[in-house]
Protein backbone atom coordinates (compact mmCIF):
# COMPACT_ATOMS: atom_id res chain seq x y z
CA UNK A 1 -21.65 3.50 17.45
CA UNK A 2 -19.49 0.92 19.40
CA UNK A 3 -20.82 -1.84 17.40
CA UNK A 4 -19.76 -0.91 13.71
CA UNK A 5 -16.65 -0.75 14.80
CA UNK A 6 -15.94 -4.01 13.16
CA UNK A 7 -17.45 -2.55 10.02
CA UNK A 8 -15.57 0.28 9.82
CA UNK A 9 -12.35 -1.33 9.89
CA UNK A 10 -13.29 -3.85 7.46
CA UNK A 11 -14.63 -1.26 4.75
CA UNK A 12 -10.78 0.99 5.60
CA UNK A 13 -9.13 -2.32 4.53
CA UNK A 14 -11.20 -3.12 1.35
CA UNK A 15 -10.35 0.07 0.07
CA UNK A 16 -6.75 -0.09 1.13
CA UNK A 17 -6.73 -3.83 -0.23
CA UNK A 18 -8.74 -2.73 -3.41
CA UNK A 19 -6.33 0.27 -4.27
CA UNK A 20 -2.87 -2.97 -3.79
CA UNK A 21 -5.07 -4.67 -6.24
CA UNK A 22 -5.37 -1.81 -8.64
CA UNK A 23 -1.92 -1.03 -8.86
CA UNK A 24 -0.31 -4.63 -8.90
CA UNK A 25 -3.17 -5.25 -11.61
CA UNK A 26 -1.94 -2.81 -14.37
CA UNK A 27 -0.23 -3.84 -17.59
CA UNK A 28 2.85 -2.68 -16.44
CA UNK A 29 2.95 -4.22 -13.13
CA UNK A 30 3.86 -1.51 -9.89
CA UNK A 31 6.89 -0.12 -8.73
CA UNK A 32 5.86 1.15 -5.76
CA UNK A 33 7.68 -1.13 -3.55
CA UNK A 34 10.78 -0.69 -5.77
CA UNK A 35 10.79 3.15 -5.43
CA UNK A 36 10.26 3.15 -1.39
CA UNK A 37 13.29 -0.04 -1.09
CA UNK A 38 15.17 2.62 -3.06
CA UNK A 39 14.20 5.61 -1.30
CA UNK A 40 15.28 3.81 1.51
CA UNK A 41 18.64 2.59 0.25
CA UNK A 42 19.63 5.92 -1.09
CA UNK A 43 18.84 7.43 2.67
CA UNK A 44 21.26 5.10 4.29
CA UNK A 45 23.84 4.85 1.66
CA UNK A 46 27.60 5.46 2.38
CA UNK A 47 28.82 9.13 1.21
């Protein structure tokens, strides 16, 4: 099983590359790395 290794981890990335394309690829364009830079900026904000 040692030697599909290679394959393995190439088909995990097409779908994780495949799913960036879908979403950067709609009409609207994403958000998604708008919400998470805000998620994060609301965490660490001053009170």
């Amino acid at each position: 099983m040692g030697e599909y290794d290679a394959v393995w981890v190439f088909l995990i990335s097409l779908v994780f590359v495949g799913y960036y394309i879908y979403i950067e690829a709609r009409p609207k364009g994403s958000n998604f790395f708008g919400s998470i830079s805000n998620t994060i900026t609301r965490f660490f904000r001053r009170r």
